[in-house]
Structure formats: C-alpha cells, structure tokens
Protein backbone atom coordinates (compact mmCIF):
# COMPACT_ATOMS: atom_id res chain seq x y z
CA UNK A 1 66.69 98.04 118.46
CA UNK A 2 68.51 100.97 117.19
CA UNK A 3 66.30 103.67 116.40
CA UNK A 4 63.87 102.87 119.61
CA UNK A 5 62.86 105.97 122.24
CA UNK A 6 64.66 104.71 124.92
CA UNK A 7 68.52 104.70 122.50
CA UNK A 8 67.75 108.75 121.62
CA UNK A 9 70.46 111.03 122.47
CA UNK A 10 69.03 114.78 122.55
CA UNK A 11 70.86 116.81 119.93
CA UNK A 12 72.99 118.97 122.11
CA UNK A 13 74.64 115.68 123.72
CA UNK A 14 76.78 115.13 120.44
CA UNK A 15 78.56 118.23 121.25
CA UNK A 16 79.37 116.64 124.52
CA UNK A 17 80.84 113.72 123.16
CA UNK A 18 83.98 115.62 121.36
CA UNK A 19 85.51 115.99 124.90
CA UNK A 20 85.37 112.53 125.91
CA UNK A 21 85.80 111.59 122.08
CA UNK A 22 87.64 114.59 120.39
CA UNK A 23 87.08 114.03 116.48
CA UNK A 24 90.61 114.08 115.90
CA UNK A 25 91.69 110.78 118.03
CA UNK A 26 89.76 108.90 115.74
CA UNK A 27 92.84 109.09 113.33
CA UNK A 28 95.19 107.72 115.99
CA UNK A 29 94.88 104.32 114.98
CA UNK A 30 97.50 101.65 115.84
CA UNK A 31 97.09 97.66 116.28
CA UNK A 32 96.47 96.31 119.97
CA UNK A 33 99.21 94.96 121.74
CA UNK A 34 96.83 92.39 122.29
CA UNK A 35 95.21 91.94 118.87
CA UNK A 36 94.83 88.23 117.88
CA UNK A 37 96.63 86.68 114.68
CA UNK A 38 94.89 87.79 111.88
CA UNK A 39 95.27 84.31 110.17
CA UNK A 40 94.11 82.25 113.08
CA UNK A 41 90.43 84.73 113.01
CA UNK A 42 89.83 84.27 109.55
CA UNK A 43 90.83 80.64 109.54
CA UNK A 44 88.42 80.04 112.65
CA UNK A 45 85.15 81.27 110.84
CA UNK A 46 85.99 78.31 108.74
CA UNK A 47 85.31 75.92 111.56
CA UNK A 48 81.12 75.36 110.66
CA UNK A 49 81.74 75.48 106.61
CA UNK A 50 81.63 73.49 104.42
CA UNK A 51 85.02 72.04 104.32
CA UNK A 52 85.34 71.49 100.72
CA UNK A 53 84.46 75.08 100.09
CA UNK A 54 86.92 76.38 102.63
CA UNK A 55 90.09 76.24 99.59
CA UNK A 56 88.01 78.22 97.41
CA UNK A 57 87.40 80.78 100.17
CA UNK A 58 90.99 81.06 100.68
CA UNK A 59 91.73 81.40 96.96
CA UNK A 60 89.04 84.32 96.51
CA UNK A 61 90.72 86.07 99.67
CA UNK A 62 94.41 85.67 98.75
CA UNK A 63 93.56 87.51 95.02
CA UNK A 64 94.31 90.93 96.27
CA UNK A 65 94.51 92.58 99.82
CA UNK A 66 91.17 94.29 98.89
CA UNK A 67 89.77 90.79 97.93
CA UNK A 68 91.00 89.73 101.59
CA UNK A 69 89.81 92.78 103.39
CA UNK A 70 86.39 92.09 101.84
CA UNK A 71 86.66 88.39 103.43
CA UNK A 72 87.92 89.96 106.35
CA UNK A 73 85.09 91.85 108.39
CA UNK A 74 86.27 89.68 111.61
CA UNK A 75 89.70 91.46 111.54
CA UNK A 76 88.17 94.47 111.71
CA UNK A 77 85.39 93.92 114.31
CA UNK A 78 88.20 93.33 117.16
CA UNK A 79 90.29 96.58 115.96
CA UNK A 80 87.34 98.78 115.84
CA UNK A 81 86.20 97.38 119.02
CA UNK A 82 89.72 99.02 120.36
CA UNK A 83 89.33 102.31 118.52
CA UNK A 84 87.21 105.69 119.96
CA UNK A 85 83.75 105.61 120.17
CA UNK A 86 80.78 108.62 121.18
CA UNK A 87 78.46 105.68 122.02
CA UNK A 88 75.33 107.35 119.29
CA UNK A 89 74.07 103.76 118.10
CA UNK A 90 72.53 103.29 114.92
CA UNK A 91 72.02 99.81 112.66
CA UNK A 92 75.52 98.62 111.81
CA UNK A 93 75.40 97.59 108.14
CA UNK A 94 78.91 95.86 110.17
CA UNK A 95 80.17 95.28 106.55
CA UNK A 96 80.26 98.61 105.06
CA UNK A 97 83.00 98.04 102.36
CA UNK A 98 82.19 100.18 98.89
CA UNK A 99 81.61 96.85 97.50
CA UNK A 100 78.78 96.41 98.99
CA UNK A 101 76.73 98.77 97.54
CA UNK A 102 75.20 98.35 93.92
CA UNK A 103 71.78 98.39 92.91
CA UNK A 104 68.50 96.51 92.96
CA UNK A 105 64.86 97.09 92.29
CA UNK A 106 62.37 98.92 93.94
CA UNK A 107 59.23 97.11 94.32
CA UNK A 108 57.80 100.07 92.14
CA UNK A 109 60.40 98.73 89.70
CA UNK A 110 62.50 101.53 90.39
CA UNK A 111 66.52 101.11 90.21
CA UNK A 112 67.70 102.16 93.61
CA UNK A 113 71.49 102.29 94.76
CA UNK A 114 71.69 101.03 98.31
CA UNK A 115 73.90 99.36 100.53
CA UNK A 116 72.60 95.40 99.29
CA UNK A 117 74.90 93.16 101.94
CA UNK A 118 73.83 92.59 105.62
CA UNK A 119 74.75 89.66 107.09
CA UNK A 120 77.32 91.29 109.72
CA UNK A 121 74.28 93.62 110.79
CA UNK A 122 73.74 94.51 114.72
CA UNK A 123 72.89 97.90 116.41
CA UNK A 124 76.35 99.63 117.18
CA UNK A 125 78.83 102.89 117.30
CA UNK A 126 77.99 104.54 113.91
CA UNK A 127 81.58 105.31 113.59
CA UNK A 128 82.38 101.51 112.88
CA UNK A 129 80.69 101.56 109.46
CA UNK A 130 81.83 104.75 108.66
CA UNK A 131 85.41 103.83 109.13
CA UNK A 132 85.14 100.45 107.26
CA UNK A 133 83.92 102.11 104.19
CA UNK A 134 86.64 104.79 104.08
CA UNK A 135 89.60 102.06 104.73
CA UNK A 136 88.00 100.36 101.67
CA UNK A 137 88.62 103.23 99.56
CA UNK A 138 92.16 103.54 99.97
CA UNK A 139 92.78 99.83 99.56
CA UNK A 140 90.84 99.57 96.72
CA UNK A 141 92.47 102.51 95.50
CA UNK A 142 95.92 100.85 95.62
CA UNK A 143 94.40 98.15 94.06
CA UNK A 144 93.72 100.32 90.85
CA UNK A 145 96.99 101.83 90.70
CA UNK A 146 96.10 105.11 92.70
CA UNK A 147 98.69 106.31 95.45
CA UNK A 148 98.09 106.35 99.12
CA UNK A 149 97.40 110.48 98.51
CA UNK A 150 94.76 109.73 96.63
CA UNK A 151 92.99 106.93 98.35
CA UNK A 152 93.36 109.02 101.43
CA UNK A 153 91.36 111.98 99.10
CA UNK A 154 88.57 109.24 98.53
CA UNK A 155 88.52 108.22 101.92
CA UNK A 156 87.84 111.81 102.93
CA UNK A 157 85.45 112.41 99.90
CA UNK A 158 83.03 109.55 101.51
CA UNK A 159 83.07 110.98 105.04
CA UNK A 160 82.79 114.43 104.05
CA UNK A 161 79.25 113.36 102.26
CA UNK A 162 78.63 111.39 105.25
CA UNK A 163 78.64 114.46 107.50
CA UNK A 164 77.21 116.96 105.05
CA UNK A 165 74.45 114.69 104.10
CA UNK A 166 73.77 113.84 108.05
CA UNK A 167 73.40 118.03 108.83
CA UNK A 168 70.47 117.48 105.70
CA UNK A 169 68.61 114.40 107.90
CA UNK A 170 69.39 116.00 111.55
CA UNK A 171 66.68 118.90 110.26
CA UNK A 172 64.62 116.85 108.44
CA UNK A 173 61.03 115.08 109.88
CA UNK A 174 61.42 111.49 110.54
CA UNK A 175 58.74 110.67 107.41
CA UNK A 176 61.05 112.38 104.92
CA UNK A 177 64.10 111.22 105.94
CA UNK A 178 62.62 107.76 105.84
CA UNK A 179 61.11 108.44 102.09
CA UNK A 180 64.23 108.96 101.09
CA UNK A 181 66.08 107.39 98.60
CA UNK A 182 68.88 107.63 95.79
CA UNK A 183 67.61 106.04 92.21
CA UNK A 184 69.98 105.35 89.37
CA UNK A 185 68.14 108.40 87.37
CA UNK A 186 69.21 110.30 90.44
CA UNK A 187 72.72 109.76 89.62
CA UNK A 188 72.31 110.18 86.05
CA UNK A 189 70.96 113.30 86.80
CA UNK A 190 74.17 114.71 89.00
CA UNK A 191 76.30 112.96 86.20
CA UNK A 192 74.28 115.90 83.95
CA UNK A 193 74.60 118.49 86.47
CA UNK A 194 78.20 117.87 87.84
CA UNK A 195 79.38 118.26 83.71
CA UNK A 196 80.69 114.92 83.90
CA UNK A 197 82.64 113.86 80.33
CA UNK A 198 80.27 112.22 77.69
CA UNK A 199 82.17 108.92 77.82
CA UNK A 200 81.60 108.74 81.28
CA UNK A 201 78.02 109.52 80.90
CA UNK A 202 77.56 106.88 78.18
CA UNK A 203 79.42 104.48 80.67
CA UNK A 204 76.83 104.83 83.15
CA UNK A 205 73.62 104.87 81.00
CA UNK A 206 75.21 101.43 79.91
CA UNK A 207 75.41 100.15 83.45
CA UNK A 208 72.01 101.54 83.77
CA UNK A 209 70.42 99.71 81.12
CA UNK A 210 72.75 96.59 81.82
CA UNK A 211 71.66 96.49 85.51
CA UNK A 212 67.83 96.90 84.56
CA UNK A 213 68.74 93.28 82.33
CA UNK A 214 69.97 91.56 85.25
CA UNK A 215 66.86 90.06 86.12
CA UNK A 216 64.97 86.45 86.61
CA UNK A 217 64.93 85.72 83.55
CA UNK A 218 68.50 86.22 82.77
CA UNK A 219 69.83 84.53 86.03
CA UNK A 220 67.04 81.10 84.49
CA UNK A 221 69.19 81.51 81.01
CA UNK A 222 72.25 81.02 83.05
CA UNK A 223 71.10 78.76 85.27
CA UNK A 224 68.35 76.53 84.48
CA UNK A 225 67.88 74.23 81.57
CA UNK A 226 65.62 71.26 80.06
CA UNK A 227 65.42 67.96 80.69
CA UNK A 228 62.95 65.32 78.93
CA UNK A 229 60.17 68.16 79.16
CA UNK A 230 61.05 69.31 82.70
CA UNK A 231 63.22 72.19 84.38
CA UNK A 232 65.95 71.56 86.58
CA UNK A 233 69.24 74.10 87.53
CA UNK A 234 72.56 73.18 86.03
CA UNK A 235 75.48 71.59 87.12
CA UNK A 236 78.44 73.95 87.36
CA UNK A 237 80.88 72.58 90.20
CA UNK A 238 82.00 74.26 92.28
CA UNK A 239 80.41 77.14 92.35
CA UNK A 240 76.64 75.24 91.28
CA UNK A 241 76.15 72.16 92.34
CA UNK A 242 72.64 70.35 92.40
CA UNK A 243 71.40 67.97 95.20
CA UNK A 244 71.04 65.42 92.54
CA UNK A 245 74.77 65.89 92.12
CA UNK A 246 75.97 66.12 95.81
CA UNK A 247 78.86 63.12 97.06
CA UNK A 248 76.77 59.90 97.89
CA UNK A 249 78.07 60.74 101.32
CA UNK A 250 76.06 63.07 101.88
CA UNK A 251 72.78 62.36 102.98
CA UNK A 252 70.93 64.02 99.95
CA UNK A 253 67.26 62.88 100.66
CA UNK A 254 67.25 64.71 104.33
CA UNK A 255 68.97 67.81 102.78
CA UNK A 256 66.48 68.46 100.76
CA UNK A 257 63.79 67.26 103.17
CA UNK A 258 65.36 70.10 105.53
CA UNK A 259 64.93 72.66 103.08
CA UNK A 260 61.47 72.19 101.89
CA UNK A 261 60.88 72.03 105.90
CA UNK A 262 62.96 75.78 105.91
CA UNK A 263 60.83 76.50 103.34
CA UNK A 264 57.51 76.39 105.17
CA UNK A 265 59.50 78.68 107.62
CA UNK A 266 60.19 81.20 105.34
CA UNK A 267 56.76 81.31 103.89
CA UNK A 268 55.18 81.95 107.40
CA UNK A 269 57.91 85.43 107.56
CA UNK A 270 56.56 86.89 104.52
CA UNK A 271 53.37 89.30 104.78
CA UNK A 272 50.44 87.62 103.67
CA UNK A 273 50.28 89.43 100.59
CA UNK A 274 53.30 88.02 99.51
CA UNK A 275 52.93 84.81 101.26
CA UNK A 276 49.79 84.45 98.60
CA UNK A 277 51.98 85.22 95.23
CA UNK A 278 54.34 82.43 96.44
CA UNK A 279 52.23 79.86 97.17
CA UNK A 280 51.55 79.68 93.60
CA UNK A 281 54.61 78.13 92.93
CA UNK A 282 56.38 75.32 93.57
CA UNK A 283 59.61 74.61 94.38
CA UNK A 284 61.37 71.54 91.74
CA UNK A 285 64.85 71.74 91.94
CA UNK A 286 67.96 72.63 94.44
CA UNK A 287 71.45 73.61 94.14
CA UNK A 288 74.06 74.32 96.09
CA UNK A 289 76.14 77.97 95.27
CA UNK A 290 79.68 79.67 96.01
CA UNK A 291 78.37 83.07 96.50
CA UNK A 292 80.98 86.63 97.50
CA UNK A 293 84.24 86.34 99.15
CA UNK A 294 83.91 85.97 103.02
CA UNK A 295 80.59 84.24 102.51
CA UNK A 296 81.94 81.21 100.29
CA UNK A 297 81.61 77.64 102.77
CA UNK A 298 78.50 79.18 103.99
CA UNK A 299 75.46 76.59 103.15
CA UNK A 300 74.03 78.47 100.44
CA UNK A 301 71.69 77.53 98.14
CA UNK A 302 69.44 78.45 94.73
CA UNK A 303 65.57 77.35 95.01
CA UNK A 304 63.73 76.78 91.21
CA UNK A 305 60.21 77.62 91.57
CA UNK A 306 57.67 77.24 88.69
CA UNK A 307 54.24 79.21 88.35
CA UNK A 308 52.18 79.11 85.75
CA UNK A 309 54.31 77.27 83.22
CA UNK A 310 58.18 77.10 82.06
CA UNK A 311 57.90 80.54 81.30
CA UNK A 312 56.93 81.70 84.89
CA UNK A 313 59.98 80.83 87.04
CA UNK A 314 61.24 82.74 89.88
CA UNK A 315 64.70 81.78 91.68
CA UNK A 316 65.53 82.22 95.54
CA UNK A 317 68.49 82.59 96.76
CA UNK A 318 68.51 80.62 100.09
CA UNK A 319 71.83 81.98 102.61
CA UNK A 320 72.67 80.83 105.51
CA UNK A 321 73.30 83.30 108.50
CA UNK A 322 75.31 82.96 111.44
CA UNK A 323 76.22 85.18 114.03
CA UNK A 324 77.64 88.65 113.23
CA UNK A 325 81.10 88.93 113.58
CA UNK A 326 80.39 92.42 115.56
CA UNK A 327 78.70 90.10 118.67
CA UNK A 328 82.12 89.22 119.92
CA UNK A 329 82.28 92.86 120.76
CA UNK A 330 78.45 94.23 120.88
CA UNK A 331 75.52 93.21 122.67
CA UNK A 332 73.78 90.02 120.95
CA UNK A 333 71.28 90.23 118.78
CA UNK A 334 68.09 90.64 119.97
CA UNK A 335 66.95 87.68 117.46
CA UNK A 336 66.87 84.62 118.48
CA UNK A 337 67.33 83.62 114.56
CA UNK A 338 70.31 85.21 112.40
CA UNK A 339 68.21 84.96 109.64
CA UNK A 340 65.85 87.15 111.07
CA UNK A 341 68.87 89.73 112.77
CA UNK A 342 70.03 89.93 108.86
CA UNK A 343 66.09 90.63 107.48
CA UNK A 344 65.17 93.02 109.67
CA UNK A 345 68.26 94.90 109.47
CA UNK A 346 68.14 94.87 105.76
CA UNK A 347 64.59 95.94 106.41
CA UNK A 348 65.78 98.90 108.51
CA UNK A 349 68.54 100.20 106.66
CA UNK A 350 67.36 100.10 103.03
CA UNK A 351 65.26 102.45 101.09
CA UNK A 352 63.15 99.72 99.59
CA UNK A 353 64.02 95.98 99.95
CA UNK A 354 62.97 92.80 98.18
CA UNK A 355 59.16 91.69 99.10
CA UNK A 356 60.49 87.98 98.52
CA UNK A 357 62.86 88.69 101.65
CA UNK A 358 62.38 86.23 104.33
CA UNK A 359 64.17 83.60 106.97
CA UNK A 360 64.28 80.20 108.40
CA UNK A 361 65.51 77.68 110.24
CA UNK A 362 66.87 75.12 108.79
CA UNK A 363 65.92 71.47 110.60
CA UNK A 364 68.60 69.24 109.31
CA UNK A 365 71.65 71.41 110.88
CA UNK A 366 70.05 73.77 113.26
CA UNK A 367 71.48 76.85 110.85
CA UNK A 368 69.67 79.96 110.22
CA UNK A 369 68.66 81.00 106.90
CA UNK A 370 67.46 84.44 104.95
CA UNK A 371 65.51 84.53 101.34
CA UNK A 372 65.27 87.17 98.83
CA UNK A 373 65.10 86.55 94.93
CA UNK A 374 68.56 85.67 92.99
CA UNK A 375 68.84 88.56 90.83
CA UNK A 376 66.49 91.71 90.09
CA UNK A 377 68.19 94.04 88.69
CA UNK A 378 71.09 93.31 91.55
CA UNK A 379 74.34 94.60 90.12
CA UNK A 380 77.85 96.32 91.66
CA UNK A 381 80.05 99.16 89.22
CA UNK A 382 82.91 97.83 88.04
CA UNK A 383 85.89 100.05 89.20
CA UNK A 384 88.59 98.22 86.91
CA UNK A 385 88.63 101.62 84.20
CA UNK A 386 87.58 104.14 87.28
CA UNK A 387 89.23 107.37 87.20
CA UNK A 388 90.06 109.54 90.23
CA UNK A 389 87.13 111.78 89.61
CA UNK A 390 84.98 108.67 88.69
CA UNK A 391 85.81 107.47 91.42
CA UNK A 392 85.11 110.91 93.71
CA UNK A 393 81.19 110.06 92.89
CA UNK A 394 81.35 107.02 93.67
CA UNK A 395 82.76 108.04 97.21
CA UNK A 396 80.22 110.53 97.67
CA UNK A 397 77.22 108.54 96.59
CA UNK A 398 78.65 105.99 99.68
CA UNK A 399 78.74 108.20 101.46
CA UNK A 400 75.10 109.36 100.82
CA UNK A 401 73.83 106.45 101.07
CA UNK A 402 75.31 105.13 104.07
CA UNK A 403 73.90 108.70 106.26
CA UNK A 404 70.99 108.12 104.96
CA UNK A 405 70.73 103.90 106.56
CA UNK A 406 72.38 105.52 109.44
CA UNK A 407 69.69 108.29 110.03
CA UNK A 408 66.82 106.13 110.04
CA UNK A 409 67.55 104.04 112.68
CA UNK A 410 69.79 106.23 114.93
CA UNK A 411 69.27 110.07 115.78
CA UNK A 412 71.20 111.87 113.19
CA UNK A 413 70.84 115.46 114.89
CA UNK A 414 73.32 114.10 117.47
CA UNK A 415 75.64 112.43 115.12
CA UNK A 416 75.37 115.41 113.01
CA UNK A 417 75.98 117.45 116.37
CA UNK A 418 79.19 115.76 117.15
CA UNK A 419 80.50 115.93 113.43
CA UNK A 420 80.21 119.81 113.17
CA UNK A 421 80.75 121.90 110.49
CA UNK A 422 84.12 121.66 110.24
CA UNK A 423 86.92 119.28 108.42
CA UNK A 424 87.83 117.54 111.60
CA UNK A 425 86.60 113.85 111.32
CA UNK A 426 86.86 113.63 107.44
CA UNK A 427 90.53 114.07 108.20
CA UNK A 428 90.64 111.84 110.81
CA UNK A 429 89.28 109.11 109.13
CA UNK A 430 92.02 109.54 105.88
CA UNK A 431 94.56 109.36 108.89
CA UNK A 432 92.77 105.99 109.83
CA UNK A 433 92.22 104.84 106.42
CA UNK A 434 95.59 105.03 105.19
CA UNK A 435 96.96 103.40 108.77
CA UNK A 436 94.07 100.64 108.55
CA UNK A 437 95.14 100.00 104.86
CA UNK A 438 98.45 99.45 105.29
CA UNK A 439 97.85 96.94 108.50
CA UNK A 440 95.44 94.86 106.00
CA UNK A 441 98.77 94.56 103.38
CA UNK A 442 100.72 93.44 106.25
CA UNK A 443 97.38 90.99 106.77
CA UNK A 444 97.18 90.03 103.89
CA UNK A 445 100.89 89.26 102.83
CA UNK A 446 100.93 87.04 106.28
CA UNK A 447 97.74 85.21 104.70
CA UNK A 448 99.12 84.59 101.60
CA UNK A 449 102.53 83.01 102.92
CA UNK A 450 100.55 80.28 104.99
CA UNK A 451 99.23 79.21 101.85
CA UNK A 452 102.30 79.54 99.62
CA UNK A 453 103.60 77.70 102.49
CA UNK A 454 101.51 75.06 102.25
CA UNK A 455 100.17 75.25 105.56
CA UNK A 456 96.68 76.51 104.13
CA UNK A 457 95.09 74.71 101.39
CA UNK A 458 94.35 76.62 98.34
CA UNK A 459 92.07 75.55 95.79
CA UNK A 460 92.24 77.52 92.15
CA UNK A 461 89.00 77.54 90.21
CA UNK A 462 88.49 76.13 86.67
C-alpha cells in the first residue's frame, strides 16, 4: 500500500528525480501516436452496465466537454500513463477532477471539505492526480465563459497550493499531518481574512447552512413515502426505480435475495461498534439509482432501513465497484474486492470518512459493492455565478486538500523535494492543462457526432 516502509523515498532522492524528470517536461504534453479512439474507451466501460442506463450515460456526457471529461477518467488513465513520471507513489484519488470535492460530515458532526469520490482509487505517480485536477480547471473554466488565460491562471493557482502546502507536511510529524483537516468554518474564516466581498461571504454562509440541511432526513422527504401505514422509496424512473417496479424480466425475487445476502457482507466490514448501531435496523425497501456522470449503468442502489419507528430511518447508498480504470496501467489492486480497494482508499485519503462506510460482494452477479449513508451533509459548490477570484479559492482549497490526501499516504518531504521552491511545475502543469483541455474538446466533439450520427444511442431525460 502506498504509504508502507518499504515505498519511502528519503527526502534528498526528490532532488534526484528532476534530472531524469526535469519539472518542466511535464508541460510537453502531446497525444500518443498510439493512443486508442477515445469513443471506442468510453463506449467499452459500457460493456458490464446496465444496458438501459447506458443512453442516459451518454446523454449526461455529451452536455458539455467538462460533463464528458468528468465521464471520462479512462481517457485520461492511458495519456497519463504516456506522460513523465518521478515514480514517488502515493494513494491515487485516480479521479481528481474539482468536482469531486464538496463536503460531508465529520463523525464529530463537523462540516469538512474533502475530496468525497474514490472509485478510480489505486497507489500511483502523485503527478497523475495532480494533473487531472488542474486540466479540470481550465475546462471548466471554458465552460463558464472564462478564456484559456485564465483557466490556465486556475490551473496554476491549484498546483501552486499543492506545492506550497506539501513544503508545510514534508516538515511536519506524521500525527499532525494526519490530524489534519480543512472544515467549512475554516474557509469561512480565510473568506474573513482574505477581505473577500460581503456578497460573496453571504454566498458561502448560505452554502454552509444549506449543506449542514442536506441530511437523512431531507434525502427520506425526497425519497421515501407512505403506503397503507408502511414506508417504502418512491418511484422516479429513471433515475429511482424500486425492485417492486423493475421489468418482469428481470428476476426481481433473486435481486433482492442477492442484496440482503451483500448485506450480511457489508455488516461483517464495519467495526463492531458500528456493526451494533446497524443491526438495529432493518432493511424494507430497495431501489435502483442513476447516480454522477461516468458512474450512471453502474448497479447502484438506495437501501431503506427503519429503527425505532418511521421517524428513525437511515438510507444507504449501495455502489457497485469495478476495477479502476488506472489498473490497465498500474499494478492491481492489492484487494481482492473493488469494494474494499475503493473503502480503504477513501479510508486513507480522507480527513474523516463516513462510519456507515463498508463493502460487499454481491452473490447474484459476482460484482463488488461499497456502502456509506445517502446524504449527510454531502454537497458540491455550484460554480454557475463563480467569479475569477471566486474561483482562485476554490483552486487553492483543491489544491490544499488534495497535498494534504497525498501526504498521508506517500512521503511528502520527497515530493516536496522534487517540487522546489520555485515556479517550475505550476507552470508546467498550465502548459499541460491548457494542451489536455483542448484534446478533451476535440474528444468530446468526436463523442457527440457518433451520437448526432445516430451511431450511439442517446436517451434525454424527462
């Protein structure tokens, strides 16, 4: 695993890898003669989905080209498999896209802001994550009606927190840089600090006291309702649909036999702490969910539990997980289960993480699962008002955060070593950004004609 005695690199060795690796070539980006049609690796991850989910997929990617870059972490595997690398291993979040951040709760019921998506996960070049989160700024940038300049200036803004936060960790013990954490007030309180304008301040104290609503008992006003004196989850098709509601031709009874089976699965990966709290309730209704962009076909589901009364209801989201898209260029996993690669990477890489998170294997299909609740306090900034300097946090804070998951499970005096004091690979990885982003227009574009073509099907939503 990342992080282990035997993966340490002595500090002074990062130097050593600027030779081999000078920080500059990281910006020298260009596609592979050899890389594969973009189209034909998306299109092939649709292979073991669901197959009536698969148009919806396609119609969530085709929105945008940062709507398909987000569905598009396969893409991106093979070309950063082809770019530089110093070898410094640390847990890949292997998804690192600035929309996958947001917050959650603590279990101290504190409002954290974390990276909160994991299922491409695996131990692997620390330069892989970094660069996936700075392309994302630029295409989301274009996205919001910013110019290349300025995405490029975002891209930079998260790398250059990246390395100054990473000189912080590389002196810090290994207690206190695992303590660490950034909390909503945190950002509040840099908001305060940083003179930010009032409106923006009120913005985020909104989002702070919106996010803190986003709980279990929201997500049960949404989704559950009442039936002759009992609770079951709504119907809502496509994106909710319960077993009672599945096609006849699907085998309904050993679905949900499977699942209760995965269920007894998960319970045993929980402490027993936890283990205890769940058993007291039980499980009374299923539903099948449309969840993200690149995830949607996945088998995904939403587990009702009851406790102690309609009023005490607690709702599990129930994913499956397959293999990350970074083993067709990294050493397996060292799980046998995905579910457990995702957990324990989560696990690794997060300041706190939900005490409901757990995996399984499902019996019915042979697929792996992972379990954490639906919502608490789970919630992404909206970006569709941001402003460059709005923005600029928001970079920064990435940034943060993602040193932080980086110097916990990899040996951040010898990234730090390699980075420097200096400008070098912030540029670098605006160069890259700005190349990457306009390859994933041209990606995207070629996408989009298969299914104005009609060559892809393309379902539109309700």
């Amino acid at each position: 695993m990342a992080g282990s005695s035997d993966h340490a690199v002595p500090a002074q060795d990062g130097r050593s890898f600027r030779k081999e690796v000078p920080r500059g070539s990281h910006g020298d980006w260009t596609p592979s003669p050899t890389r594969p049609d973009p189209v034909d690796l998306i299109e092939g991850q649709n292979e073991d989905r669901l197959s009536s989910m698969v148009p919806v997929r396609r119609v969530r990617m085709a929105e945008s080209p940062f709507t398909f870059y987000r569905g598009a972490a396969r893409i991106m595997a093979h070309d950063l498999s082809q770019t530089p690398s110093t070898a410094l291993e640390v847990q890949l979040c292997g998804d690192a896209h600035l929309s996958n951040f947001g917050t959650f709760a603590s279990p101290e019921r504190d409002l954290l802001f974390d990276l909160n998506d994991f299922d491409e996960t695996l131990p692997g070049p620390w330069e892989w994550d970094a660069k996936r989160l700075a392309a994302s700024f630029v295409i989301a940038a274009k996205d919001l009606g910013f110019d290349e300049d300025d995405g490029r200036e975002l891209a930079e803004d998260s790398v250059r927190s990246y390395r100054e936060v990473m000189q912080k960790f590389a002196g810090r013990a290994w207690l206190e840089t695992w303590y660490s954490r950034f909390s909503l007030d945190d950002l509040a309180d840099r908001a305060q600090q940083e003179n930010v304008k009032k409106k923006r301040r009120k913005q985020l104290e909104k989002f702070l006291r919106g996010a803190k609503k986003k709980d279990h008992l929201r997500a049960a006003r949404k989704l559950v309702e009442h039936e002759n004196g009992r609770l079951r989850l709504r119907s809502d098709p496509p994106l909710l649909v319960p077993l009672r509601n599945m096609p006849v031709v699907v085998d309904n009874e050993q679905i949900e036999k499977a699942i209760y089976e995965s269920f007894a699965g998960y319970r045993r990966s929980l402490s027993d702490e936890v283990g205890h709290l769940l058993d007291r309730y039980q499980v009374v209704d299923l539903a099948l969910k449309v969840v993200g962009v690149g995830s949607v076909g996945t088998r995904c589901f939403v587990a009702l539990l009851v406790g102690r009364g309609q009023e005490d209801i607690l709702l599990l989201q129930v994913k499956e997980a397959g293999t990350s898209v970074l083993e067709e260029h990294l050493m397996p996993s060292r799980y046998s289960l995905s579910g457990q690669r995702v957990v324990e990477g989560q696990r690794l890489m997060q300041a706190a993480s939900d005490i409901f998170l757990g995996w399984s294997e499902g019996t019915y299909t042979g697929s792996h699962y992972y379990w954490r609740q639906l919502k608490d306090w789970k919630a992404s900034i909206s970006f569709a008002d941001a402003d460059g300097e709005g923005m600029g946090r928001y970079a920064r804070v990435c940034g943060w955060t993602l040193a932080r998951a980086h110097a916990v499970s990899g040996d951040p005096a010898a990234i730090a070593s390699y980075l420097g004091s200096s400008t070098n690979f912030e540029l670098a990885l605006g160069e890259f950004a700005v190349r990457y982003a306009r390859q994933n227009e041209l990606d995207y574009e070629a996408f989009v004609t298969e299914i104005r073509d009609g060559r892809l099907e393309a379902a539109e939503l309700e």
